[in-house]
Protein backbone atom coordinates (compact mmCIF):
# COMPACT_ATOMS: atom_id res chain seq x y z
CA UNK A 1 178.01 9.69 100.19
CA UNK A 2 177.67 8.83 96.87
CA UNK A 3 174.37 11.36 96.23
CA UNK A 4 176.34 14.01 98.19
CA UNK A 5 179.08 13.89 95.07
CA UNK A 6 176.04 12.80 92.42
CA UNK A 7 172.73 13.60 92.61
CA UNK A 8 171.70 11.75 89.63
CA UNK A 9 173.05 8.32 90.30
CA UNK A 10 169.91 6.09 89.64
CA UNK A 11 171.24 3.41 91.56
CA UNK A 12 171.97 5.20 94.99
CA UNK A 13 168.67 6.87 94.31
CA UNK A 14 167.24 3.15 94.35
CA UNK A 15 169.10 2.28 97.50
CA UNK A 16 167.83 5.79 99.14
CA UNK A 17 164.32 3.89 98.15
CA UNK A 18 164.41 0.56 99.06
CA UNK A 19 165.75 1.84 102.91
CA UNK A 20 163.54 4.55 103.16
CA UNK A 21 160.53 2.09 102.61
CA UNK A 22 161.97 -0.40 105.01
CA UNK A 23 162.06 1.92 107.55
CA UNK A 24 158.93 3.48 106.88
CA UNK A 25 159.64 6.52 105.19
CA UNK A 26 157.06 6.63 102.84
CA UNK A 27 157.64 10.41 101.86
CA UNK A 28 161.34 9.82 101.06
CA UNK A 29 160.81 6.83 99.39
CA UNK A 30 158.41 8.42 97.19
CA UNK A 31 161.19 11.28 96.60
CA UNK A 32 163.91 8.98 95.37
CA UNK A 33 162.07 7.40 93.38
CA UNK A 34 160.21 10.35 91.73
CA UNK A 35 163.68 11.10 91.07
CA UNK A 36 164.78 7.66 89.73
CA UNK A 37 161.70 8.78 87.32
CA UNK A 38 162.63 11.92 86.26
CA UNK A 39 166.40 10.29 85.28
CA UNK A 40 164.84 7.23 83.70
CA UNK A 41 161.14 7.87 82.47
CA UNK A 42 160.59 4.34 81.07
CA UNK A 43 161.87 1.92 83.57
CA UNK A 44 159.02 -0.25 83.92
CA UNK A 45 160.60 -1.86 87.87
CA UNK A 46 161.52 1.90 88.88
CA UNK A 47 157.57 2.99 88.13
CA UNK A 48 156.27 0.32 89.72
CA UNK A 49 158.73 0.62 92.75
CA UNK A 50 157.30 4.49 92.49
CA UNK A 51 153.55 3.37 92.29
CA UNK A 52 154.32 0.77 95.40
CA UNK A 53 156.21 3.77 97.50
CA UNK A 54 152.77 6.44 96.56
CA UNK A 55 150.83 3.65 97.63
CA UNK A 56 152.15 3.02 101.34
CA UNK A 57 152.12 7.16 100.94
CA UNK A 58 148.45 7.02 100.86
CA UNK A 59 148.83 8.54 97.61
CA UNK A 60 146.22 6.30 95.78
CA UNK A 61 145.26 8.56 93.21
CA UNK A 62 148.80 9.15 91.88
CA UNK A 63 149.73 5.27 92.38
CA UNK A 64 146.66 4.82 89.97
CA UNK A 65 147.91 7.26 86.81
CA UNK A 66 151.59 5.39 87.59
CA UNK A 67 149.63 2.04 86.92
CA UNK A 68 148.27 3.73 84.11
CA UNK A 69 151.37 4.39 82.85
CA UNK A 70 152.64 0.95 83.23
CA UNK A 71 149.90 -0.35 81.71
CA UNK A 72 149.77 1.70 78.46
CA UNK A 73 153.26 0.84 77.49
CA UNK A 74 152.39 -3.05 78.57
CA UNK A 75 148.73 -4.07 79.00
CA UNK A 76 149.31 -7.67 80.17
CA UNK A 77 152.12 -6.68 82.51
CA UNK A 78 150.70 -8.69 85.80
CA UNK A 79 153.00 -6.69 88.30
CA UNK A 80 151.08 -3.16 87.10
CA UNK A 81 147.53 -4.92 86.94
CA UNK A 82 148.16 -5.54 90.50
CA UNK A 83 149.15 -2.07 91.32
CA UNK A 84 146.12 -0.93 89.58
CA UNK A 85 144.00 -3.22 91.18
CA UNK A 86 145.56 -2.01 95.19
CA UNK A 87 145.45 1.48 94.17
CA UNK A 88 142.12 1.25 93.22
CA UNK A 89 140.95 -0.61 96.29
CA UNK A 90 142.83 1.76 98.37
CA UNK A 91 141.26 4.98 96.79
CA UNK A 92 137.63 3.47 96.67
CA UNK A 93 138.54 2.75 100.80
CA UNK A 94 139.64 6.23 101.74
CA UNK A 95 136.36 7.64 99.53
CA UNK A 96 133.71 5.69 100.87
CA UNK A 97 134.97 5.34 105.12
CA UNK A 98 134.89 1.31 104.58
CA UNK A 99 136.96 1.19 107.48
CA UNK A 100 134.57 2.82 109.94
CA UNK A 101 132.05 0.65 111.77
CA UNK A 102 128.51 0.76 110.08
CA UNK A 103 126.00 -1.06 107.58
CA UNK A 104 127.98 -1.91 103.77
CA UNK A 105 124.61 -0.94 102.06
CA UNK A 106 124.41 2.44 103.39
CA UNK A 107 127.95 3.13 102.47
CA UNK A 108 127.42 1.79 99.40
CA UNK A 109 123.94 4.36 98.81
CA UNK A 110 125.94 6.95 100.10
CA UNK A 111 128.50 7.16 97.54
């Protein structure tokens, strides 16, 4: 009840967040925390909680400019260099089909 009497209160936003991705809510999850984001823009753990939610989203290319985010305000920051890297795999996946049956090269000449 505590969104129904404030909307901007970051930490019942996070909670929204955290249970929508444990149930598998990607879409809401991605909403509370794109609103966690709009309260607090420079939160490094709410972006990459944001970048985490786009990803299980399937949202690869926008978990990529979060990561890009995090990683212009912190270039060594190991938990964004990981997002970067998953987001990357996971767009360069749903470009290419790597998860259909076939031969790697062809994929690979195809792209």
């Amino acid at each position: 009840m505590r969104l129904g009497k404030n909307p901007y209160d970051t930490a019942a936003l996070r909670l929204l967040g955290e249970a929508a991705s444990e149930l598998g809510w990607v879409e809401t999850a991605v909403f509370a925390y794109e609103a966690i984001w709009d309260l607090e823009p420079t939160r490094q753990a709410n972006l990459l909680a944001l970048g985490e939610a786009l990803l299980s989203a399937q949202r690869a290319a926008d978990a990529l400019k979060i990561a890009d985010t995090l990683l212009a305000e912190n270039p060594v920051d190991s938990a964004a260099q990981a997002l970067m890297r998953k987001a990357s795999i996971a767009q360069t996946l749903g470009k290419g089909n790597w998860e259909e049956a076939g031969d790697f090269r062809a994929k690979l000449k195809a792209q």
